[in-house]
Structures are given as C-alpha cells and as structure tokens.
PDB file of N, CA and C in Angstrom:
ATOM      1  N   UNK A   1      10.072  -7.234  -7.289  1.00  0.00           N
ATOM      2  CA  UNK A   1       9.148  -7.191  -6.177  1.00  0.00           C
ATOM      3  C   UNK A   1       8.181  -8.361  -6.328  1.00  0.00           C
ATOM      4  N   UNK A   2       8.174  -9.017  -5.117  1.00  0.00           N
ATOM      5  CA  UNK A   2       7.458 -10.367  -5.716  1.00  0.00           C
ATOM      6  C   UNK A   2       6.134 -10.309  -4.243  1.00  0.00           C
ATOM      7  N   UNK A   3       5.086 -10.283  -4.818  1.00  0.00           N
ATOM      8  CA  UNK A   3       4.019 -10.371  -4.238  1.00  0.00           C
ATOM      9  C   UNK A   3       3.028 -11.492  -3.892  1.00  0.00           C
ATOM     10  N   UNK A   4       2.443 -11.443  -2.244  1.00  0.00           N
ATOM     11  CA  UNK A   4       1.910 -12.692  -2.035  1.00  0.00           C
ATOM     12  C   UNK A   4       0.571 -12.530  -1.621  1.00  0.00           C
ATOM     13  N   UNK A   5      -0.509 -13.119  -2.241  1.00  0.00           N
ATOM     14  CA  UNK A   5      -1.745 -13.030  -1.651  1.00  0.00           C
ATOM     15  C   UNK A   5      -2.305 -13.390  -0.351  1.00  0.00           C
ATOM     16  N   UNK A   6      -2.778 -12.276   0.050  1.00  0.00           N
ATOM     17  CA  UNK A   6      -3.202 -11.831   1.543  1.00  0.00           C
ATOM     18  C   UNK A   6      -4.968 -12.407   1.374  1.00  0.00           C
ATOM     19  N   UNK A   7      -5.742 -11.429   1.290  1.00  0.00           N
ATOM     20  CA  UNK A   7      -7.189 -11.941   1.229  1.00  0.00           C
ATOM     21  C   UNK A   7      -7.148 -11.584  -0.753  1.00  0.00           C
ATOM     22  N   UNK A   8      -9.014 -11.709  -0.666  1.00  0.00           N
ATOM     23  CA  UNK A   8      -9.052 -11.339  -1.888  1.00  0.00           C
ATOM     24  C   UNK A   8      -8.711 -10.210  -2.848  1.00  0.00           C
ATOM     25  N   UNK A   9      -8.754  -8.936  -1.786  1.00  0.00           N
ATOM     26  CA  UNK A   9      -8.076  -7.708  -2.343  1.00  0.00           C
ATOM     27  C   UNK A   9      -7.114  -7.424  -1.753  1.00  0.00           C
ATOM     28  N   UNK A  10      -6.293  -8.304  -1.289  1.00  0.00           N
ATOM     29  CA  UNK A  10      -4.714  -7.391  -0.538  1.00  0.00           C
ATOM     30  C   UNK A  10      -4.055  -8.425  -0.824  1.00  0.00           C
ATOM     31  N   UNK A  11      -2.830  -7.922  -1.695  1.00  0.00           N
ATOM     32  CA  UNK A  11      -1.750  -8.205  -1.381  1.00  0.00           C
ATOM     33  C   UNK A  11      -0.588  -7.788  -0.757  1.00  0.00           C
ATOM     34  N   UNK A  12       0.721  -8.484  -0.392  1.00  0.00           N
ATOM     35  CA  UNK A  12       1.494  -8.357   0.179  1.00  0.00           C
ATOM     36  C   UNK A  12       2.938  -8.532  -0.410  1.00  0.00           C
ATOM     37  N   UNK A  13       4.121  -7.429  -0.060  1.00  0.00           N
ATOM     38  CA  UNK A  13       5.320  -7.853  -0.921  1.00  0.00           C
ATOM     39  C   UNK A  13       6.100  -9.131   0.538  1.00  0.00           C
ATOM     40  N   UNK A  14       6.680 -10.102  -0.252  1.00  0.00           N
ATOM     41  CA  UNK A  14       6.712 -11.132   0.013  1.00  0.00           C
ATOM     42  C   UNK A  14       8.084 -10.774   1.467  1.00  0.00           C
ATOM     43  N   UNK A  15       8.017 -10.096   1.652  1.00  0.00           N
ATOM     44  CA  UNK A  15       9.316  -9.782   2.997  1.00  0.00           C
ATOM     45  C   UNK A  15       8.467  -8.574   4.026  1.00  0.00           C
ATOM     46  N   UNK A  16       7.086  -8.843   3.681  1.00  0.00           N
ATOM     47  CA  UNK A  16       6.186  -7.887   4.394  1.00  0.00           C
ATOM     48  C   UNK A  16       6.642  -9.132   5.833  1.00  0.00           C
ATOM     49  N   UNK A  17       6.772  -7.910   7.258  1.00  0.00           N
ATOM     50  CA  UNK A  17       6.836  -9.062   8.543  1.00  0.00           C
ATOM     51  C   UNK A  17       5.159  -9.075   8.734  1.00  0.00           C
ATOM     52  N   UNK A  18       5.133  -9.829   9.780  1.00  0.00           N
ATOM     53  CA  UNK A  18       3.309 -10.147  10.281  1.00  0.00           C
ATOM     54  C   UNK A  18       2.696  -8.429  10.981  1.00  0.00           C
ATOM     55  N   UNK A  19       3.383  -8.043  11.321  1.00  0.00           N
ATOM     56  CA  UNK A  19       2.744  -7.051  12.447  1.00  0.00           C
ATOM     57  C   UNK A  19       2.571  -6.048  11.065  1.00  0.00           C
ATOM     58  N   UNK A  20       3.375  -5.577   9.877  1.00  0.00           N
ATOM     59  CA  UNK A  20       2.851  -4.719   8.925  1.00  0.00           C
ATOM     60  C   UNK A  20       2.121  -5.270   8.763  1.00  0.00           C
ATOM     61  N   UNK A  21       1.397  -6.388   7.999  1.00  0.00           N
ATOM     62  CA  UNK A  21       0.553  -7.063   7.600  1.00  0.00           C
ATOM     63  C   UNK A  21      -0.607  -6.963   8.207  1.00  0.00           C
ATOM     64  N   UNK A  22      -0.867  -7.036   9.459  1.00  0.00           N
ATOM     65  CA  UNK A  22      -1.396  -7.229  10.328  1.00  0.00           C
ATOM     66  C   UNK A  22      -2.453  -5.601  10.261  1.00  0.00           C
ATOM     67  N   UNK A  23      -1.504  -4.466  10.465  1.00  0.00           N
ATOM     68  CA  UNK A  23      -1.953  -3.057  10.447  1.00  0.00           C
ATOM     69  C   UNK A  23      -2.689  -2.651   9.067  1.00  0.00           C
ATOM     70  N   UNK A  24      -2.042  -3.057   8.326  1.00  0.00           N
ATOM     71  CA  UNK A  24      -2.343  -2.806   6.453  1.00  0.00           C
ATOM     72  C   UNK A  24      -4.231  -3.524   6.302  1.00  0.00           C
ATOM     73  N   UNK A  25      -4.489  -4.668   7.150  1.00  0.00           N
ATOM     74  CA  UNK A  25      -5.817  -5.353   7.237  1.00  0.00           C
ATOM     75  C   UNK A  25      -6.634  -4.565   7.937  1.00  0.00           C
ATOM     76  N   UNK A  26      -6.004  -4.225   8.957  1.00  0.00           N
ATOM     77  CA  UNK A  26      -6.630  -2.847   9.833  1.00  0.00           C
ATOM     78  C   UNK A  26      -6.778  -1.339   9.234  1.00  0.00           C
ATOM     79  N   UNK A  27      -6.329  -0.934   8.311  1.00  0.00           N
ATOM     80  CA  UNK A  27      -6.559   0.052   7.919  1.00  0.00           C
ATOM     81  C   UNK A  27      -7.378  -0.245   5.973  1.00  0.00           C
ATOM     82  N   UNK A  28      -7.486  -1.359   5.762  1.00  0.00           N
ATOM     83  CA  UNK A  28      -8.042  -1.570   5.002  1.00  0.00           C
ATOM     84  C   UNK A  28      -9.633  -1.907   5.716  1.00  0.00           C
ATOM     85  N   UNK A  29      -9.454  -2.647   6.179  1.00  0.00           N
ATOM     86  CA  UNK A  29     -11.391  -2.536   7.205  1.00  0.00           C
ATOM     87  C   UNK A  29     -11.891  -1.341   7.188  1.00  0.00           C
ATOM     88  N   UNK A  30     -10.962  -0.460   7.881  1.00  0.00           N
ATOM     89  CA  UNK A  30     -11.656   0.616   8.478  1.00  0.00           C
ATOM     90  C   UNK A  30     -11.723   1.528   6.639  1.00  0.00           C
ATOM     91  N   UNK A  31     -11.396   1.605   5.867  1.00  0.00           N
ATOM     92  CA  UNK A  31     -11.620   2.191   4.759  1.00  0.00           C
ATOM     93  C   UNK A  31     -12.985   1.490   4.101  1.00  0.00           C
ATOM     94  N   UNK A  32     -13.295   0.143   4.251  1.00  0.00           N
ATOM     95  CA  UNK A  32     -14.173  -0.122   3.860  1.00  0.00           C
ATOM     96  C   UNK A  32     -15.648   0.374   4.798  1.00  0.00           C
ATOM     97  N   UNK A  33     -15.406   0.465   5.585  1.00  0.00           N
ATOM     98  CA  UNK A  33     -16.288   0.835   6.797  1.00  0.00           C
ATOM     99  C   UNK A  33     -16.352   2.257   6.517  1.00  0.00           C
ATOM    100  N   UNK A  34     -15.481   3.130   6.110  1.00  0.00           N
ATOM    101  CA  UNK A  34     -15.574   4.585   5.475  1.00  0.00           C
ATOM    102  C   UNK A  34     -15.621   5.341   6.496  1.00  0.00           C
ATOM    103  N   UNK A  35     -14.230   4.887   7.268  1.00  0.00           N
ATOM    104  CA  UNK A  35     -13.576   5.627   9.195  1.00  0.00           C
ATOM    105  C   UNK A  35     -12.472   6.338   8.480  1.00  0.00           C
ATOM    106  N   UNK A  36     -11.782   5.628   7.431  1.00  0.00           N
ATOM    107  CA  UNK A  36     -10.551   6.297   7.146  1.00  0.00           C
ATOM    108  C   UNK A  36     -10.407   6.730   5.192  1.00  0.00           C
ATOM    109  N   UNK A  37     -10.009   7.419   4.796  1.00  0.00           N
ATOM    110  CA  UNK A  37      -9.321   7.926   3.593  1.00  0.00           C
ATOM    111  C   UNK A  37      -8.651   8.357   2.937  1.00  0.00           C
ATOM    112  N   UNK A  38      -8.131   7.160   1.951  1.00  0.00           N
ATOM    113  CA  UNK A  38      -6.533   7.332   1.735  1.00  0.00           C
ATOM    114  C   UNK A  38      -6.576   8.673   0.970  1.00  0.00           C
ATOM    115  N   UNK A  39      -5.211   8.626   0.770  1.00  0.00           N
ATOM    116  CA  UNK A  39      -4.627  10.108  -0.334  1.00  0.00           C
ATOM    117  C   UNK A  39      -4.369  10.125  -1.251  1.00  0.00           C
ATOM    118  N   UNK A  40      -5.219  10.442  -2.436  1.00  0.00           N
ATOM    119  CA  UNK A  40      -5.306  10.378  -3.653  1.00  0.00           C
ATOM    120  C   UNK A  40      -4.001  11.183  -4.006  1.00  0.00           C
ATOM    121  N   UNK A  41      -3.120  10.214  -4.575  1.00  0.00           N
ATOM    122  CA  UNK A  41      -1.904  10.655  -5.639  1.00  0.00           C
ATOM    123  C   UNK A  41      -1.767  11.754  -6.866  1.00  0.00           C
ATOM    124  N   UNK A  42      -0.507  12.417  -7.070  1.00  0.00           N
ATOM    125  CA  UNK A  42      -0.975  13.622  -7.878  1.00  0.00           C
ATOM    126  C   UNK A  42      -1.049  12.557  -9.336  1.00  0.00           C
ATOM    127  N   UNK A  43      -1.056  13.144 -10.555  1.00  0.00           N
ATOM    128  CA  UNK A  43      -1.378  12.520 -11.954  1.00  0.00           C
ATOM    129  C   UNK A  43      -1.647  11.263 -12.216  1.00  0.00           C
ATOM    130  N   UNK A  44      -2.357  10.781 -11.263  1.00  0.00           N
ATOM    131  CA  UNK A  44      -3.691   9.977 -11.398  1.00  0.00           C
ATOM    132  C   UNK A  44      -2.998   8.661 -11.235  1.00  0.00           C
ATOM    133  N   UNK A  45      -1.888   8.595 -10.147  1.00  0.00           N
ATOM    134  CA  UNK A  45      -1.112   7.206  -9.912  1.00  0.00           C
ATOM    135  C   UNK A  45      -1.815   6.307  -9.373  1.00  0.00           C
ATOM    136  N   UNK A  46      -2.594   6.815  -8.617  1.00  0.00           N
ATOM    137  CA  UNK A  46      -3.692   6.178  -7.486  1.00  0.00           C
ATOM    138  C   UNK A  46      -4.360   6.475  -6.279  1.00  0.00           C
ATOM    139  N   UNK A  47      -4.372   5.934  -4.977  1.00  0.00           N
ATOM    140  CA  UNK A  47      -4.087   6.276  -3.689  1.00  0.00           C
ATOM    141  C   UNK A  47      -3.281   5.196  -2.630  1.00  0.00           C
ATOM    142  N   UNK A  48      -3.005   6.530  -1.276  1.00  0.00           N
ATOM    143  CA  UNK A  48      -2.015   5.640  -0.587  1.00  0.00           C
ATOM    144  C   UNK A  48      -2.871   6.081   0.784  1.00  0.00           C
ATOM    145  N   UNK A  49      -2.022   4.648   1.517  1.00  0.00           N
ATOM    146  CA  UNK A  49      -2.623   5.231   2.942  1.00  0.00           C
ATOM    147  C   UNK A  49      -1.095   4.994   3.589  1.00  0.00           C
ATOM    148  N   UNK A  50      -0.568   5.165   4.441  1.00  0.00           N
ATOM    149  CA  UNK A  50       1.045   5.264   5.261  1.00  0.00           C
ATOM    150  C   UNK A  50       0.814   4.196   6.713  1.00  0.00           C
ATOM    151  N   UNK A  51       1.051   2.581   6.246  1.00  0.00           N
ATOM    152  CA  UNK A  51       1.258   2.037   7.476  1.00  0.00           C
ATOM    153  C   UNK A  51       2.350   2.760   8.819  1.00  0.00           C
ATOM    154  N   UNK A  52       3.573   2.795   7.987  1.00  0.00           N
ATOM    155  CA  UNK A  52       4.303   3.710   8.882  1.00  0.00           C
ATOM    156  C   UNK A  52       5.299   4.030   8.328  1.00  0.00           C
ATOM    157  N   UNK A  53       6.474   4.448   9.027  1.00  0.00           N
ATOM    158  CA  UNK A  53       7.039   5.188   7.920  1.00  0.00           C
ATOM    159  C   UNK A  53       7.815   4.601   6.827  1.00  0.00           C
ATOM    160  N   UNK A  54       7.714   3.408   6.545  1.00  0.00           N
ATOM    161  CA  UNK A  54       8.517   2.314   5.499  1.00  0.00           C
ATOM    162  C   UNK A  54       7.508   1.883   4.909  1.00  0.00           C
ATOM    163  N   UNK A  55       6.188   1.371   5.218  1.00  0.00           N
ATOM    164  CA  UNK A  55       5.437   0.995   4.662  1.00  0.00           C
ATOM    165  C   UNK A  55       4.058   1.548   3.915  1.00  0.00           C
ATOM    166  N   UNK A  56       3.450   1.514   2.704  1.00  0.00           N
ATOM    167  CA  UNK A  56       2.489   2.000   2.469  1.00  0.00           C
ATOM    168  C   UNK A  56       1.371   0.452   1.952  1.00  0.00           C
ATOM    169  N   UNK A  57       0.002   1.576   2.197  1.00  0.00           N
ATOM    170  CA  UNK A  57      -0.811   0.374   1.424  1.00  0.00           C
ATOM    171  C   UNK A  57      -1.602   1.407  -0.001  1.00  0.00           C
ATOM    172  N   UNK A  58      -0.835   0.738  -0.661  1.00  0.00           N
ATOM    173  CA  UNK A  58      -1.484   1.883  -2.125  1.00  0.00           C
ATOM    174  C   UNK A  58      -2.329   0.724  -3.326  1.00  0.00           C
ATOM    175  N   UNK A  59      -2.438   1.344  -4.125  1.00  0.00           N
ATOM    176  CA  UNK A  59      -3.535   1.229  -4.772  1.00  0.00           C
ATOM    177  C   UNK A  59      -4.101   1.861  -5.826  1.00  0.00           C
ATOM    178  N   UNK A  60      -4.088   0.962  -7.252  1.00  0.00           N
ATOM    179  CA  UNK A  60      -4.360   2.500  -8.210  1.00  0.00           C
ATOM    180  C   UNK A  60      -5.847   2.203  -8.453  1.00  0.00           C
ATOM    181  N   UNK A  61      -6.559   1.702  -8.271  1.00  0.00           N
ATOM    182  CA  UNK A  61      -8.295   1.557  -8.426  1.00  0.00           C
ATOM    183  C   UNK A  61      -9.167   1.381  -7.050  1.00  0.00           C
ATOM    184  N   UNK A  62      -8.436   1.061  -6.104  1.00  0.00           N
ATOM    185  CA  UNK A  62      -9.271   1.396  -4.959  1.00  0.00           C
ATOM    186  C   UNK A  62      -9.869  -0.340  -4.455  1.00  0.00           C
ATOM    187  N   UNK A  63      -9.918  -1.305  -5.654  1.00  0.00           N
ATOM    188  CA  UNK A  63     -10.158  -2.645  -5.346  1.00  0.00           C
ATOM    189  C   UNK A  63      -9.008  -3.162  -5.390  1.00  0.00           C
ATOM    190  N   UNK A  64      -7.852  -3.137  -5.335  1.00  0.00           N
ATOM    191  CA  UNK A  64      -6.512  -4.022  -4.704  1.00  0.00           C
ATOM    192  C   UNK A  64      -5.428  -3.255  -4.388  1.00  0.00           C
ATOM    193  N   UNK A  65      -5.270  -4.169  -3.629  1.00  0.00           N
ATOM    194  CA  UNK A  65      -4.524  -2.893  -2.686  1.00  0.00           C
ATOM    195  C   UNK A  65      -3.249  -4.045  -2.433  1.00  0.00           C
ATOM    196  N   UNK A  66      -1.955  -3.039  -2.234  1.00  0.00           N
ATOM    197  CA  UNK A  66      -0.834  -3.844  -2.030  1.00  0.00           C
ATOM    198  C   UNK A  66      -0.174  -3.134  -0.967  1.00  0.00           C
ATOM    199  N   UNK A  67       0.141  -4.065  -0.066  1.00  0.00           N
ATOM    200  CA  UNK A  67       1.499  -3.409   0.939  1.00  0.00           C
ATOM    201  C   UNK A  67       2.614  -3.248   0.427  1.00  0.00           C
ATOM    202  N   UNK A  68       3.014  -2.372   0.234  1.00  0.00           N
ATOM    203  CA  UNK A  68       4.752  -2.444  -0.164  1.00  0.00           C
ATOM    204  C   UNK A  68       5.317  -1.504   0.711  1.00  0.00           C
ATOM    205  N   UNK A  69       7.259  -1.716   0.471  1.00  0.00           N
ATOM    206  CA  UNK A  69       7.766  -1.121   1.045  1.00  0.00           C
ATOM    207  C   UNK A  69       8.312   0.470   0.175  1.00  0.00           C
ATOM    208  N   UNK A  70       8.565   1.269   0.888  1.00  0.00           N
ATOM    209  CA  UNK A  70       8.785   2.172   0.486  1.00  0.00           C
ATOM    210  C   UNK A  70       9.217   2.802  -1.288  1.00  0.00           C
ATOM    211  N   UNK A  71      10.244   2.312  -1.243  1.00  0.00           N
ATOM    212  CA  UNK A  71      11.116   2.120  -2.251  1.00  0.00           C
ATOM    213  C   UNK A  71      10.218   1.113  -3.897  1.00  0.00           C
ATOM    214  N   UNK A  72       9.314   0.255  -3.315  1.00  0.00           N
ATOM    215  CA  UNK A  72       8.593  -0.038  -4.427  1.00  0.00           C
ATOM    216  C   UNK A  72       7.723   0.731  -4.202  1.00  0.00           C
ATOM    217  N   UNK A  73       7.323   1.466  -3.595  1.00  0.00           N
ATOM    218  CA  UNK A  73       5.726   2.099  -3.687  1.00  0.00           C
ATOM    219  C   UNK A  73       6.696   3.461  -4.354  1.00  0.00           C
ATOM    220  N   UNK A  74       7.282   4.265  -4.289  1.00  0.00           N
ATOM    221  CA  UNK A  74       8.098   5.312  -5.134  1.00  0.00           C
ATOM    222  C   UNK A  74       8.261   4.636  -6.766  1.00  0.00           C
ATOM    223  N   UNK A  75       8.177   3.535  -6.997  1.00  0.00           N
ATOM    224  CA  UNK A  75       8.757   2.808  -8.302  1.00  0.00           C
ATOM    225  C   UNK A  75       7.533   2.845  -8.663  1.00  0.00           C
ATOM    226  N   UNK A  76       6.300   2.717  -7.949  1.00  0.00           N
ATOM    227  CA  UNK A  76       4.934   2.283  -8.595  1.00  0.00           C
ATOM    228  C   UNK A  76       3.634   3.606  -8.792  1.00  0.00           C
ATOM    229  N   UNK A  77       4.912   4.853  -7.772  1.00  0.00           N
ATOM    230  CA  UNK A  77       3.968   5.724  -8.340  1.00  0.00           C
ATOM    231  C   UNK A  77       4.985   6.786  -8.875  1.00  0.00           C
ATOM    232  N   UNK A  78       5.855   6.705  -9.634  1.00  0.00           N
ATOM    233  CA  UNK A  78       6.573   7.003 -10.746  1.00  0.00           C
ATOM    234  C   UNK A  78       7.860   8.207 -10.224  1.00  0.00           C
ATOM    235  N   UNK A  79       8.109   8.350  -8.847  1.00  0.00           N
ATOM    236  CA  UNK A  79       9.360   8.686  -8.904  1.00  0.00           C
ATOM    237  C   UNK A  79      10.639   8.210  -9.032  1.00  0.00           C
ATOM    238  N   UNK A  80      11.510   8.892  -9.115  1.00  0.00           N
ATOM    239  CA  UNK A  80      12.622   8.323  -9.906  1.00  0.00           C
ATOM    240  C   UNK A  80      13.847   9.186  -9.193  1.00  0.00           C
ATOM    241  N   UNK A  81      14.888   8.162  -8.979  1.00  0.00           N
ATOM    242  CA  UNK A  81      16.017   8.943  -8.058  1.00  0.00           C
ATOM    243  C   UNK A  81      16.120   9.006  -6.883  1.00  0.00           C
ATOM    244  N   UNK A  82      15.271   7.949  -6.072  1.00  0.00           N
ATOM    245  CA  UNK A  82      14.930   8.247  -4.718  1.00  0.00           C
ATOM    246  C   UNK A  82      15.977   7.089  -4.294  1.00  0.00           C
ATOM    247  N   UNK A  83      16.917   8.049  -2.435  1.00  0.00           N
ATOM    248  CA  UNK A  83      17.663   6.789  -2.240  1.00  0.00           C
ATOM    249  C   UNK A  83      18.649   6.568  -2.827  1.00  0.00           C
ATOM    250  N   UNK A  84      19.659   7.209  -3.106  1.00  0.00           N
ATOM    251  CA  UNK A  84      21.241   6.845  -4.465  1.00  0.00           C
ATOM    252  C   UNK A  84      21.749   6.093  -3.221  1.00  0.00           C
TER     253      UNK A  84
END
C-alpha cells in the first residue's frame, strides 16, 4: 500500500480517484469543526469514519488520518480472512 501526501494530516493510498479524495477533506473539516464523529474501533485499533462503501478515512491517534481502500483498512485494523 503505497501512500501519498494530501495536506499536513491526510494522507492518501496512491490509486485514491479525486472525488474520494475530495469527500475524505470534507469529512475531515467537518470533524475538526466537531459536526461529525468517527467510530472508535474495538481493541484500541483506532477510529474510522466510512467515505463510502469501499472507502474509509481511519486513523489510530486522531492526528493522521489516511484514506484507504477497504481491504487495507481491514489489514490495518487487524482482521484477517477478509475477501478469499
């Protein structure tokens, strides 16, 4: 998974299209603005918020945040087996 810097706290996986990208900035504003709040993960993986249904913007400290797609965001918050 190869990641590309977006602003100072977002990144992006590098096959993110513009319009995810685009939403992931939008729902990162509005979290800073404290309109929206993500969903804290069970055993302390992090939190996520659900661009849509392929994409998440997660995060294990709350200061960087990455778009990924599905399938890495399952790898990064530790399930296993997803998808054969």
């Amino acid at each position: 998974m190869k990641l590309v810097a977006i602003d100072r706290n977002l990144k992006a996986q590098k096959n993110a299209q513009d319009r995810i990208i685009k939403k992931g900035k939008e729902l990162l504003k509005a979290f800073l603005r404290k309109e929206v709040y993500p969903k804290k993960l069970r055993d302390g993986y992090g939190y996520k918020m659900d661009i849509n249904l392929d994409w998440r913007l997660f995060s294990e400290d709350l200061k960087v945040w990455l778009i990924v797609e599905h399938h890495a965001y399952n790898k990064l918050c530790g399930v296993k087996g997803t998808h054969k």
